[in-house]
C-alpha atoms as a PDB file:
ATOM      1  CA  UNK A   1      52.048  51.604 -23.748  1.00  0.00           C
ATOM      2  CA  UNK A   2      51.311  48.417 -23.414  1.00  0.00           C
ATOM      3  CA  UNK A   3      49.248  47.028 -20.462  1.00  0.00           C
ATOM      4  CA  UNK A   4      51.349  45.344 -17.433  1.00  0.00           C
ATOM      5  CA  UNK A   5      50.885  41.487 -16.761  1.00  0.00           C
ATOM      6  CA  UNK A   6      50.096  40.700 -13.224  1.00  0.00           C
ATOM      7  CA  UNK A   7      49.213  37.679 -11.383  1.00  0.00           C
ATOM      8  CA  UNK A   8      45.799  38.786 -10.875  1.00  0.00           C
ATOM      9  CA  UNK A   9      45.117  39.452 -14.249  1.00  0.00           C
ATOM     10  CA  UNK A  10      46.360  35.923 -14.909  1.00  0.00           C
ATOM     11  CA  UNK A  11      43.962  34.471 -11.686  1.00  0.00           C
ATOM     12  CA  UNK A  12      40.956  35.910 -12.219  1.00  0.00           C
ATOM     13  CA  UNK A  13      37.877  33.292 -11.785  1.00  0.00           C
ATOM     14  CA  UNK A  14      36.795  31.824 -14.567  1.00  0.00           C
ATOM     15  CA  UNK A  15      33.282  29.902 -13.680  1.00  0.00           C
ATOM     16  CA  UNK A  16      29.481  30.905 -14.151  1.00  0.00           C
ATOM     17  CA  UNK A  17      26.931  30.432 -10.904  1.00  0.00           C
ATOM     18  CA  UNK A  18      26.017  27.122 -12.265  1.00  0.00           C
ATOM     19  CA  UNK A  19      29.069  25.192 -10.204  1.00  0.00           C
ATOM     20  CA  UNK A  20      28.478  26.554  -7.378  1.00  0.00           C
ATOM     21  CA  UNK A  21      25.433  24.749  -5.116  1.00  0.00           C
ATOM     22  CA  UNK A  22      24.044  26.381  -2.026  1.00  0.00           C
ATOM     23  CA  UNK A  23      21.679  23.597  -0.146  1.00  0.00           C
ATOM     24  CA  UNK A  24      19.941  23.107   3.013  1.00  0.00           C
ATOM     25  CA  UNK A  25      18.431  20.905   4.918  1.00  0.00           C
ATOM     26  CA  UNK A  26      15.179  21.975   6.873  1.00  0.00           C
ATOM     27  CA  UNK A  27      17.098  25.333   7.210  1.00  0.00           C
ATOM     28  CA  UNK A  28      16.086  28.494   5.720  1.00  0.00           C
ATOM     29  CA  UNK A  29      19.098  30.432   3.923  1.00  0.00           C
ATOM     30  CA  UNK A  30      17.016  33.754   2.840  1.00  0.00           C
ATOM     31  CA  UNK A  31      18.416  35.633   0.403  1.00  0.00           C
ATOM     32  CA  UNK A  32      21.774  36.853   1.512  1.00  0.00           C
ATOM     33  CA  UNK A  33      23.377  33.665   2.884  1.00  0.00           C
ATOM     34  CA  UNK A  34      23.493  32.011  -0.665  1.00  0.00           C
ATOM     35  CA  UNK A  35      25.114  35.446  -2.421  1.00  0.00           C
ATOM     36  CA  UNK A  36      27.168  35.799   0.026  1.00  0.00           C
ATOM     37  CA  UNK A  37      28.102  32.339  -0.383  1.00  0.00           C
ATOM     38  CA  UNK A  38      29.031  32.410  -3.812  1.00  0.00           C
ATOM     39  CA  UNK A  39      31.115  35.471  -3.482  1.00  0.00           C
ATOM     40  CA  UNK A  40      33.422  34.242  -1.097  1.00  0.00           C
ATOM     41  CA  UNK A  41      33.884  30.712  -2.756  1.00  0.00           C
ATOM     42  CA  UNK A  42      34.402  33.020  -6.259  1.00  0.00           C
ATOM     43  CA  UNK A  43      36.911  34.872  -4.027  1.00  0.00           C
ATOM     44  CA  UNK A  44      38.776  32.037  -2.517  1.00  0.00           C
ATOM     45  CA  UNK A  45      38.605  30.454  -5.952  1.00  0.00           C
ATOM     46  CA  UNK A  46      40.004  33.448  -7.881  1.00  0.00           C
ATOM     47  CA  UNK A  47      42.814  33.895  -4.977  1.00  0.00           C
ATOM     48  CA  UNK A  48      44.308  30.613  -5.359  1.00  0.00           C
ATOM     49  CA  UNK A  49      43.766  29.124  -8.733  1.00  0.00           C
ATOM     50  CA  UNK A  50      41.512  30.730 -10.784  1.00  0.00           C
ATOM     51  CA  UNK A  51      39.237  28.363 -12.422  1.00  0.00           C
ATOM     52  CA  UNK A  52      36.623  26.524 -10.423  1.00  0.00           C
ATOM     53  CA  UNK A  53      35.530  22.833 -11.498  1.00  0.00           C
ATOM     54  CA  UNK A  54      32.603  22.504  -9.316  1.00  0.00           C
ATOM     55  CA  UNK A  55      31.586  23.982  -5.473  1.00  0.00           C
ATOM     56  CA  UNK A  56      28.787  22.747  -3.427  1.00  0.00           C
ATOM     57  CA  UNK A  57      27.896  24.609   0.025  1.00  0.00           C
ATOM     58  CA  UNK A  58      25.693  22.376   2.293  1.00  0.00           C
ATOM     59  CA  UNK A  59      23.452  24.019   5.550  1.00  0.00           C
ATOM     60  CA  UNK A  60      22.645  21.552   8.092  1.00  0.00           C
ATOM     61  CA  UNK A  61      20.861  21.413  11.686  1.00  0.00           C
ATOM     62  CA  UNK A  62      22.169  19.809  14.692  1.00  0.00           C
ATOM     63  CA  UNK A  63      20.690  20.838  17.529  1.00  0.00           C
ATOM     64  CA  UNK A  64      20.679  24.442  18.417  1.00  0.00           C
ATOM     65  CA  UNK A  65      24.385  24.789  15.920  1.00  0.00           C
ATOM     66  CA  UNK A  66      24.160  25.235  12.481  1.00  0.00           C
ATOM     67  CA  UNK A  67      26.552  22.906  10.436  1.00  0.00           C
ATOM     68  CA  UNK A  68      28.479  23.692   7.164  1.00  0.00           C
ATOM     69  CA  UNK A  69      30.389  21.507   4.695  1.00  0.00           C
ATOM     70  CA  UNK A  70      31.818  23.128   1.573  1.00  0.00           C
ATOM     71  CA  UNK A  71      33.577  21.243  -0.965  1.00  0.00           C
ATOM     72  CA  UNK A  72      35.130  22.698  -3.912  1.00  0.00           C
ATOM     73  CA  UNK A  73      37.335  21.293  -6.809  1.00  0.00           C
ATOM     74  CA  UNK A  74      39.556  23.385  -8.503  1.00  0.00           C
ATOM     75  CA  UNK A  75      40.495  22.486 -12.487  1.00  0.00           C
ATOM     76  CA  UNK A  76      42.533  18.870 -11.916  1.00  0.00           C
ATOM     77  CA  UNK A  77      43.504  19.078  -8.173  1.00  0.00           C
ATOM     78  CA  UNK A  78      41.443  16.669  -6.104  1.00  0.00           C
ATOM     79  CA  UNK A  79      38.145  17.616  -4.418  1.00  0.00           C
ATOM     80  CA  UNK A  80      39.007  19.685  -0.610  1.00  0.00           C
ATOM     81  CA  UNK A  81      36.455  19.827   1.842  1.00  0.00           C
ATOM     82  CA  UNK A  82      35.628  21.593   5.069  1.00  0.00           C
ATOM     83  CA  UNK A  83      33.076  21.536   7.655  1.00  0.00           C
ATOM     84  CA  UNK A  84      32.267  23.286  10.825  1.00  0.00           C
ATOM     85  CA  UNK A  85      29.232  24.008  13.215  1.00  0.00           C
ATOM     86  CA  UNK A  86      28.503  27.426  14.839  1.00  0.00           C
ATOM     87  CA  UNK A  87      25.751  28.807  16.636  1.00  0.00           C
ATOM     88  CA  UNK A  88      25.270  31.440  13.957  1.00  0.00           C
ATOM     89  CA  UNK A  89      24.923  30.122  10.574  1.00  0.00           C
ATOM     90  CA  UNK A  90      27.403  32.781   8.852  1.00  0.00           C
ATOM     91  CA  UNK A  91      30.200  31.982  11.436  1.00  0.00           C
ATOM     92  CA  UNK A  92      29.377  28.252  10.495  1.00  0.00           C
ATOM     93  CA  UNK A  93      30.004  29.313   6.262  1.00  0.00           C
ATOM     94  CA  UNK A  94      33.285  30.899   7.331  1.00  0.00           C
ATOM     95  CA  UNK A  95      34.997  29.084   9.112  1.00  0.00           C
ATOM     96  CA  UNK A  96      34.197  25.712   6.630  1.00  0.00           C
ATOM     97  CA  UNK A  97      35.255  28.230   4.004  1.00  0.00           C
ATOM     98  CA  UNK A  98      38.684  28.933   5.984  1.00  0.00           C
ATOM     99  CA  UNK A  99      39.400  25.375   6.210  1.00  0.00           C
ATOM    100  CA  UNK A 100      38.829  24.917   2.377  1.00  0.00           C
ATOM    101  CA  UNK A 101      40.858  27.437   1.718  1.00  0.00           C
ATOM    102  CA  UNK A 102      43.851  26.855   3.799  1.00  0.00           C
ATOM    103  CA  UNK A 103      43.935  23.074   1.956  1.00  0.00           C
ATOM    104  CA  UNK A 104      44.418  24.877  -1.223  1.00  0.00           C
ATOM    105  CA  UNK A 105      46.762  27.719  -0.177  1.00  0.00           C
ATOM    106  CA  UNK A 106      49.073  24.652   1.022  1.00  0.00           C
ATOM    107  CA  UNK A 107      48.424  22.645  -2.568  1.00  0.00           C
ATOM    108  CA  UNK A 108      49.171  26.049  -4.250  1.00  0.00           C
ATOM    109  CA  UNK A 109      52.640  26.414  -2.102  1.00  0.00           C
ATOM    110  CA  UNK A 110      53.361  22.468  -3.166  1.00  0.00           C
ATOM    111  CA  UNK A 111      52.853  22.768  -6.694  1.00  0.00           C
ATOM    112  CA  UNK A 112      54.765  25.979  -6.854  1.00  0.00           C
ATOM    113  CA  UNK A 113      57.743  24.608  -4.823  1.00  0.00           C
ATOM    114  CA  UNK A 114      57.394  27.621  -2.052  1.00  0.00           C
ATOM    115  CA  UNK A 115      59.551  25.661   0.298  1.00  0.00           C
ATOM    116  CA  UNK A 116      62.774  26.759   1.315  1.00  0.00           C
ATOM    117  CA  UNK A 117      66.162  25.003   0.116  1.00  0.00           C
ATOM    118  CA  UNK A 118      68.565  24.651   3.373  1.00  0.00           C
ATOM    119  CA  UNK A 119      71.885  24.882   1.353  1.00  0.00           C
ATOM    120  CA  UNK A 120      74.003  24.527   4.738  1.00  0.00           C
ATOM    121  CA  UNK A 121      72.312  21.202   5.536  1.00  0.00           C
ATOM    122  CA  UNK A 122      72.673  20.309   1.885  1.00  0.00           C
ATOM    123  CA  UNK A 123      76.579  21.031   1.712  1.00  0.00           C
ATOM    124  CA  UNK A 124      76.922  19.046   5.569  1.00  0.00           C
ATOM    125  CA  UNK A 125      75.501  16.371   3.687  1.00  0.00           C
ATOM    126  CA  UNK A 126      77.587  16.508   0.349  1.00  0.00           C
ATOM    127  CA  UNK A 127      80.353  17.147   2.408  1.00  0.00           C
ATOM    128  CA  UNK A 128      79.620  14.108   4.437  1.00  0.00           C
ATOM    129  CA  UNK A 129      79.769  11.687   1.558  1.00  0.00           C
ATOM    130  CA  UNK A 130      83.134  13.002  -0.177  1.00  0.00           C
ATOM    131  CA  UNK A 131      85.251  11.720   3.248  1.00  0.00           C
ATOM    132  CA  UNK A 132      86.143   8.696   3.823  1.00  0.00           C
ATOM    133  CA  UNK A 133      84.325   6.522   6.532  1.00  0.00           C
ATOM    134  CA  UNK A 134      85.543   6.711   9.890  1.00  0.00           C
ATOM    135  CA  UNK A 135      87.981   3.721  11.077  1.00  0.00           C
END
């Protein structure tokens, strides 16, 4: 029997940890804030479009709130960033992540032509044009 195709077969991530930057400035990131960074960009990336052109995950200080900008470019599409500040520097990474990731569920939806097609304001329209003008 031959194996079933399925979209996630066909998404799956194709990228090495070599696109994907995790920097900070004058913050520490320890050693689980940069894995878990690159899993959830690998996730996002595999969810939406599979092959990942470059990433870059930036830590920041202002004040007592932690800012986060993460950009990411996904095979031709244009680069989509997000940022966000949070007390806690996790909350910071998700939410910039969330805003990423909600630019390229909405450029995924565009290029698949998700949107709906209103045939009864179509045929008011046709049917519009086929009488003749009002005297």
């Amino acid at each position: 029997m031959a194996p079933r195709w399925t979209w996630e077969a066909e998404l799956t991530l194709q990228t090495t940890d070599t696109t994907i930057a995790v920097e900070s400035a004058n913050v520490h990131l320890g050693d689980g804030l940069p894995v878990h960074a690159r899993e959830s960009i690998r996730r996002v990336a595999g969810k939406y479009f599979g092959h990942l052109s470059t990433a870059s995950v930036h830590f920041g200080r202002e004040g007592n709130d932690y800012r986060c900008t993460v950009t990411m470019q996904m095979g031709g599409l244009p680069m989509r960033g997000g940022e966000a500040t949070s007390k806690d520097i996790y909350a910071a990474f998700d939410a910039a992540l969330a805003k990423v990731a909600k630019q390229l569920r909405r450029a995924k939806g565009a290029l698949r032509g998700d949107q709906p097609v209103r045939t009864d304001k179509d045929m008011v329209l046709w049917a519009g044009l086929s009488r003749p003008p009002f005297t």
